[in-house]
Protein backbone atom coordinates (compact mmCIF):
# COMPACT_ATOMS: atom_id res chain seq x y z
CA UNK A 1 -2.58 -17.73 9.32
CA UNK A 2 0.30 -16.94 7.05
CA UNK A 3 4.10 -15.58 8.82
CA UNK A 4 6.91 -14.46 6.51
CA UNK A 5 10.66 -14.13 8.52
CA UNK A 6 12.02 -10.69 7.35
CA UNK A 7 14.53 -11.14 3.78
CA UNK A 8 17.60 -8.65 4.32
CA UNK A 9 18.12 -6.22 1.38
CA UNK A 10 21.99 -6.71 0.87
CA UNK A 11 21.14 -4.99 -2.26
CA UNK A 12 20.11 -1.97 -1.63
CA UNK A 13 23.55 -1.17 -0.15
CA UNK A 14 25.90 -3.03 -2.76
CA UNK A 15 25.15 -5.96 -4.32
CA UNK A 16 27.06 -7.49 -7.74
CA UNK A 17 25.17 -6.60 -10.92
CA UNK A 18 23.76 -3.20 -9.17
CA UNK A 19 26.71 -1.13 -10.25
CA UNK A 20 26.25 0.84 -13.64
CA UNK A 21 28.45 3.34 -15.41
CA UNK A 22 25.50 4.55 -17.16
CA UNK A 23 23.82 7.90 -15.67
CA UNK A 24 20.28 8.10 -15.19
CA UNK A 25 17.68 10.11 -16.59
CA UNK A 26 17.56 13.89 -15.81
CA UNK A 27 16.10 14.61 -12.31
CA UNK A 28 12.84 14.67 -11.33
CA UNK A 29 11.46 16.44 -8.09
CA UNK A 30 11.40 14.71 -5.63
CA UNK A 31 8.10 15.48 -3.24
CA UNK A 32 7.59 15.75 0.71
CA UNK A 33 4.32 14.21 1.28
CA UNK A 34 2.64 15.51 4.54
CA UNK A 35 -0.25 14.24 6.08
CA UNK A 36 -4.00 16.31 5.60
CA UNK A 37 -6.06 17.35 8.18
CA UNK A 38 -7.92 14.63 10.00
CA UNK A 39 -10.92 12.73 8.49
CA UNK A 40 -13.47 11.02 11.29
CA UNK A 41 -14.47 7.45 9.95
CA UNK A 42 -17.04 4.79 11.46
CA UNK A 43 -19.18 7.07 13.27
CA UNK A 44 -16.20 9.24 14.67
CA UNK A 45 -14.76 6.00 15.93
CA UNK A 46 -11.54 6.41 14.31
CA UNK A 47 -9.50 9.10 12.60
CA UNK A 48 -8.01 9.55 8.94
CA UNK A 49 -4.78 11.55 8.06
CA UNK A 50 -4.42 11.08 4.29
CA UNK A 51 -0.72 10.88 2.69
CA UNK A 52 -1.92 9.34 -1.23
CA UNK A 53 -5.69 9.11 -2.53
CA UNK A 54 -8.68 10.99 -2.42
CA UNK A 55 -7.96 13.17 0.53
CA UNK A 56 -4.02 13.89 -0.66
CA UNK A 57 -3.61 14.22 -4.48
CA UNK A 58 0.16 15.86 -4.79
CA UNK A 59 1.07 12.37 -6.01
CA UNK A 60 -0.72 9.73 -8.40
CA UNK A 61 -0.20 6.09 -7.08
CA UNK A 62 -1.03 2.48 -7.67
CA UNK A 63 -2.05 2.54 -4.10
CA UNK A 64 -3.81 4.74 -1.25
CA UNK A 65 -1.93 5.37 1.96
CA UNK A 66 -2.70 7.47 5.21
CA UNK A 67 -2.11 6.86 9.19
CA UNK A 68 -5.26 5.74 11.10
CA UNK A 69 -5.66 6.72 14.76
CA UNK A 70 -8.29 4.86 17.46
CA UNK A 71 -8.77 5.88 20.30
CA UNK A 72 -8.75 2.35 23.10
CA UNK A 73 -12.50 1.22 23.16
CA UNK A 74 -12.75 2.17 19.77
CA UNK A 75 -13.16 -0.32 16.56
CA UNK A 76 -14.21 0.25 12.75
CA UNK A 77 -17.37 -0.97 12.05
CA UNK A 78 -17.07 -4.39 10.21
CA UNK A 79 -16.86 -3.56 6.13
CA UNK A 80 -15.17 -4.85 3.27
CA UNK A 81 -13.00 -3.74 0.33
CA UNK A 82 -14.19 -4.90 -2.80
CA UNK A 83 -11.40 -5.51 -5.16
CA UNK A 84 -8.87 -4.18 -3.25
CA UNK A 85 -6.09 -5.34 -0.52
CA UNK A 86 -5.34 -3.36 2.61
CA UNK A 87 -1.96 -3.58 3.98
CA UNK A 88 -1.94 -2.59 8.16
CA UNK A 89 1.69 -1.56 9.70
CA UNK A 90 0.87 -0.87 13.47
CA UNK A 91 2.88 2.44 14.62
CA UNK A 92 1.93 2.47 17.96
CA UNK A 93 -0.73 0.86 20.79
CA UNK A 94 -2.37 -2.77 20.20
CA UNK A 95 -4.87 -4.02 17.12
CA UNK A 96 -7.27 -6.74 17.21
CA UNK A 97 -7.89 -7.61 13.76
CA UNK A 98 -10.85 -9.54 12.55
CA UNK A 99 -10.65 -10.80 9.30
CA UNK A 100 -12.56 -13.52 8.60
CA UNK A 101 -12.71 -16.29 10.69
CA UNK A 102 -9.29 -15.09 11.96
CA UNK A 103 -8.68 -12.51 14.81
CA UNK A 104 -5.04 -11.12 15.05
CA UNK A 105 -2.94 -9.05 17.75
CA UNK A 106 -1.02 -6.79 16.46
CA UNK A 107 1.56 -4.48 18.10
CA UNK A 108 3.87 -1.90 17.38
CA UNK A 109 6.38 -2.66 14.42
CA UNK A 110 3.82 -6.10 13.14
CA UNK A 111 2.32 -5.95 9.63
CA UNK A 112 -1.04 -7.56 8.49
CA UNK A 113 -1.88 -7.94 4.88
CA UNK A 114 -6.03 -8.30 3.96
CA UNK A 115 -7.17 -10.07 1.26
CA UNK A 116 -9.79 -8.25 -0.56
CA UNK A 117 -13.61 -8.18 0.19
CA UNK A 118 -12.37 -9.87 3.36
CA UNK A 119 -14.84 -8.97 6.37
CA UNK A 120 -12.56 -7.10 8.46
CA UNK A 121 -12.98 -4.38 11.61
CA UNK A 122 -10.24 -3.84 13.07
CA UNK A 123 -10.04 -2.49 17.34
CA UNK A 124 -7.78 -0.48 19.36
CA UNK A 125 -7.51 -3.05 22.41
CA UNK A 126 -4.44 -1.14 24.39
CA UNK A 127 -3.93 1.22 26.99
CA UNK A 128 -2.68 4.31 24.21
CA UNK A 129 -4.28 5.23 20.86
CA UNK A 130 -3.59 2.97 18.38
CA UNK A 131 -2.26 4.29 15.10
CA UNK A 132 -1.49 2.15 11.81
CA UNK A 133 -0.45 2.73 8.68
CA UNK A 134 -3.21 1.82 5.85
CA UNK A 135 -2.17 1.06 2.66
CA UNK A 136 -5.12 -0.10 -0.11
CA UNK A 137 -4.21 -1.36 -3.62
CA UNK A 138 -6.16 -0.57 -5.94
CA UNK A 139 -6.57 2.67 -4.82
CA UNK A 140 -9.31 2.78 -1.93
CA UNK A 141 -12.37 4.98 -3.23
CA UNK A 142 -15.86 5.00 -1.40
CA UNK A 143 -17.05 2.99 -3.95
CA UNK A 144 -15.25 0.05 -3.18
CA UNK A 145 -16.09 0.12 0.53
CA UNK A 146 -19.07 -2.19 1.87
CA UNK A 147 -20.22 -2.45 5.18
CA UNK A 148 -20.80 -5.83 6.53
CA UNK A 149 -23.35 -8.00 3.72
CA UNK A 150 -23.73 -11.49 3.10
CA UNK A 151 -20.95 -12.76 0.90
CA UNK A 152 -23.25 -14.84 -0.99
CA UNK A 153 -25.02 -11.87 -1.75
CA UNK A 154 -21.89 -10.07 -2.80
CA UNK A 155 -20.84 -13.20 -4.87
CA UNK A 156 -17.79 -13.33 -2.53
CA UNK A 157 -15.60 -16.24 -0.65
CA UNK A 158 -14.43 -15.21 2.70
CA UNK A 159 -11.97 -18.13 3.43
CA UNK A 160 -8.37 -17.09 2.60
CA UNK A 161 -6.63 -15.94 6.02
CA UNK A 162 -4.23 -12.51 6.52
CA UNK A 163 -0.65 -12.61 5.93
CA UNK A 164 1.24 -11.59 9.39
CA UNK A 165 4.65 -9.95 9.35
CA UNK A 166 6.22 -10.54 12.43
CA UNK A 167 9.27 -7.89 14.01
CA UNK A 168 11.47 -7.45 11.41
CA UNK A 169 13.95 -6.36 14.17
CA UNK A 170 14.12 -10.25 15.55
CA UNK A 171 17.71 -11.46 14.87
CA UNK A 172 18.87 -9.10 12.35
CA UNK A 173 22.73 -7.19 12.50
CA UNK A 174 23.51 -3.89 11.76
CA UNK A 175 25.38 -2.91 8.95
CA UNK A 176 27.94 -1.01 10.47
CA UNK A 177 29.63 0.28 7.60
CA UNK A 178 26.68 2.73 6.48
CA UNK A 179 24.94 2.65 9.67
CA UNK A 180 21.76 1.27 8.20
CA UNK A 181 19.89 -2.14 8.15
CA UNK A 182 17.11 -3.10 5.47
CA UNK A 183 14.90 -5.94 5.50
CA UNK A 184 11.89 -6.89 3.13
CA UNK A 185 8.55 -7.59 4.68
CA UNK A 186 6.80 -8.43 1.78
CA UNK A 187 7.64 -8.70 -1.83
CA UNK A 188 5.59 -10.45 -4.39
CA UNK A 189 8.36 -11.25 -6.15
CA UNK A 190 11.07 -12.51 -4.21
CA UNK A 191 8.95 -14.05 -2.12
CA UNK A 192 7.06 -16.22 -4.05
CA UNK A 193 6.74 -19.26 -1.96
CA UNK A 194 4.24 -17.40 -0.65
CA UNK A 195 1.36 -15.84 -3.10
CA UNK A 196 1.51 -11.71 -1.48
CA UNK A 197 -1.70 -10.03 -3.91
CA UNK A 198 0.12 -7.02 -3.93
CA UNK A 199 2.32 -5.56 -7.13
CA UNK A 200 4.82 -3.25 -5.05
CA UNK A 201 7.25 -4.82 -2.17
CA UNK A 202 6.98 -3.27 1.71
CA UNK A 203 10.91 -2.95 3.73
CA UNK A 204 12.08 -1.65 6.66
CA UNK A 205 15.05 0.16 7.54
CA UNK A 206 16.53 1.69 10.53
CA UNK A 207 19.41 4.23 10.26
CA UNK A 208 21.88 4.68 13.43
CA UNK A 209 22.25 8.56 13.62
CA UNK A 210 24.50 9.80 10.87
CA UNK A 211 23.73 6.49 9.02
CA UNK A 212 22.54 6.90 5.54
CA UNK A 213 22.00 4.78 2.37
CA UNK A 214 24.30 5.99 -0.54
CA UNK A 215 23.20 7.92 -4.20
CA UNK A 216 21.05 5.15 -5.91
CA UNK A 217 18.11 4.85 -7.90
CA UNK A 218 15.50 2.29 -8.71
CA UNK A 219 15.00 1.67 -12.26
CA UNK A 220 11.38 1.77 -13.29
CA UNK A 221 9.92 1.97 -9.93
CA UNK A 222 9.23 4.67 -7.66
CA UNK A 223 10.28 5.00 -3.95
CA UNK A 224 7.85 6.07 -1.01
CA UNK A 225 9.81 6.61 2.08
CA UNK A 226 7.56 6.71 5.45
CA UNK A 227 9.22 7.80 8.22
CA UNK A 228 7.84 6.35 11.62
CA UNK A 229 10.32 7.92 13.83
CA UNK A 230 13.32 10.04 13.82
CA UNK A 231 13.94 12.48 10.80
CA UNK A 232 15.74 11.63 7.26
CA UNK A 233 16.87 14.17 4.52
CA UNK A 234 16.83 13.18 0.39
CA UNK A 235 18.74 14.35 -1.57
CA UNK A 236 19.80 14.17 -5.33
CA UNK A 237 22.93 15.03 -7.23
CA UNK A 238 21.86 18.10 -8.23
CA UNK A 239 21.85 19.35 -4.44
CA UNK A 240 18.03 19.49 -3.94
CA UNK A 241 17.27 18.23 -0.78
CA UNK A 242 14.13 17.14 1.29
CA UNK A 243 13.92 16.90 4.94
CA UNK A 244 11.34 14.31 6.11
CA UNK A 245 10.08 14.35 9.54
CA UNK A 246 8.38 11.60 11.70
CA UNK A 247 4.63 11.28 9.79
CA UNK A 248 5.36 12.39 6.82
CA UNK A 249 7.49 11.02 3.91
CA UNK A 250 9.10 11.43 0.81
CA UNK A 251 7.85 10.24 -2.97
CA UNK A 252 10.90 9.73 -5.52
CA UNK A 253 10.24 8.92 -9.20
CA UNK A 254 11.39 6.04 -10.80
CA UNK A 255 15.24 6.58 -11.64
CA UNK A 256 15.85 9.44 -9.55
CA UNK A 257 19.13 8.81 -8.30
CA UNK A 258 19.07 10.08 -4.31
CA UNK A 259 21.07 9.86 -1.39
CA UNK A 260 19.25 9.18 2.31
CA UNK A 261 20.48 10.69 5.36
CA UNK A 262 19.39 10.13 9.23
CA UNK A 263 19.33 13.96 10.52
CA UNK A 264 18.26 12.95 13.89
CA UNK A 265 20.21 12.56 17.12
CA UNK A 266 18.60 9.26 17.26
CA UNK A 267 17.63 5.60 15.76
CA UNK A 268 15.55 6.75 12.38
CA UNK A 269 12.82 4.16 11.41
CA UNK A 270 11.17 4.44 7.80
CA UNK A 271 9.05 2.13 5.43
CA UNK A 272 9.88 1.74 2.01
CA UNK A 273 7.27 1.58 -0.71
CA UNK A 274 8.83 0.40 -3.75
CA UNK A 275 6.15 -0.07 -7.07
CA UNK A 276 6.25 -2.28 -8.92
CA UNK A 277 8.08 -4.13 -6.47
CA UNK A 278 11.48 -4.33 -5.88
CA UNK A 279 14.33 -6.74 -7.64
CA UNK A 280 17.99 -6.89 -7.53
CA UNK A 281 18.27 -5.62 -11.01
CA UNK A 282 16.13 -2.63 -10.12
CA UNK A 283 18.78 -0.94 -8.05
CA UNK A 284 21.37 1.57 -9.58
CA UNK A 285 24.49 2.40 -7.54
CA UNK A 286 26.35 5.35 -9.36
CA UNK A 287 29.84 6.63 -8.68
């Protein structure tokens, strides 16, 4: 199986090239995205708390997203996605993955990337509930969703392997200046010894309390930020600002310039969605 080492992202910060004089569009709103109630899936075997898709339609994505609970015991039933990859970020407790011929352990802070129509069920094999984050691009819809079937039959191959994420903590400094450290997990782009079938990029980023990222915007690409733990608040030049707890996050529009603040007495952990996926060029910093 496939393991990417985290790529820090100097540039969201400061980087040379980032800085423009040039102000950006007029502001769009930026939205809190909160999770719905709780959908049972697999025979009540696990839970669903939509953020983007079906269940949660405040905001139109490339991709699906929403936090998946197991209780320990518990598994989904085998299925596949047909046409579409699922990305797995493991919040808390232990997975076992099966995809494939492959089986994978995955704890808190690991991410898995599935290929599509991949066989995959995936088991809560710890002492706690495990929760993950599920993101599926395209868009998951019940159509797309097949439950176990010969891949002959389904005119599929079943032999490329996940792509494992270890820590992105391991071996990484602080930025002490801002209080903040960013890393990339994946990016198609940057990271392209490596083929990643997804079109938007996956960091993380921890924020010291009072740490914050300054005003910047990402040209052509909106910004998801998922906070896992802790509490941050957005908020754009105009003053407008959005405070994000723990399980919920924040959706800003392509070019929305936006500061982000830790407002917690602790460590702040989020997940950055960036689509299409983050470059260099893409960031704004403005004075």
């Amino acid at each position: 199986m496939h393991r990417i080492a985290p790529l820090f992202l100097a540039c969201m910060l400061l980087s040379a090239g980032c800085l423009t004089t040039t102000r950006p569009p007029a502001e769009a709103e930026i939205v809190l995205v909160t999770p719905v109630n709780g959908v049972p899936l697999f025979d009540s075997q696990a839970t669903f708390f939509g953020l983007i898709g079906e269940e949660a339609l405040q905001i139109q994505g490339n991709y699906s997203i929403g936090c998946v609970v197991i209780p320990p015991g518990n598994a989904t039933s085998p299925h596949r996605l047909i046409g579409s990859t699922e990305l797995v970020h493991v919040i808390g407790g232990v997975a076992e993955i099966r995809c494939g011929n492959e089986t994978v352990i995955a704890r808190e802070g690991e991410t898995v990337l599935l290929p599509e129509a991949v066989l995959q069920s995936i088991a809560s094999v710890g002492d706690t509930d495990l929760r993950y984050l599920t993101v599926v691009q395209p868009p998951f819809t019940a159509v797309i969703e097949q439950s176990g079937g010969e891949p002959a039959a389904l005119n599929l191959t079943t032999d490329e392997e996940p792509l494992v994420v270890a820590d992105p903590r391991t071996g990484i400094e602080w930025d002490l200046d801002s209080g903040v450290a960013a890393y990339t997990l994946l990016n198609p782009v940057l990271m392209n010894e490596t083929e990643i079938p997804i079109d938007y990029s996956v960091a993380y980023v921890e924020l010291l309390p009072e740490g914050y990222l300054s005003y910047d915007g990402i040209r052509g690409s909106s910004d998801l930020l998922y906070v896992i733990e802790g509490e941050i608040q957005v908020t754009t030049r105009d003053g407008a600002a959005v405070r994000v707890p723990a399980g919920s996050a924040a959706y800003i529009p392509p070019d929305v310039e936006k500061e982000t603040r830790n407002v917690a007495g602790s460590v702040t952990t989020i997940l950055s969605f960036i689509d299409p996926a983050w470059t260099p060029e893409k960031t704004g910093l403005w004075e």
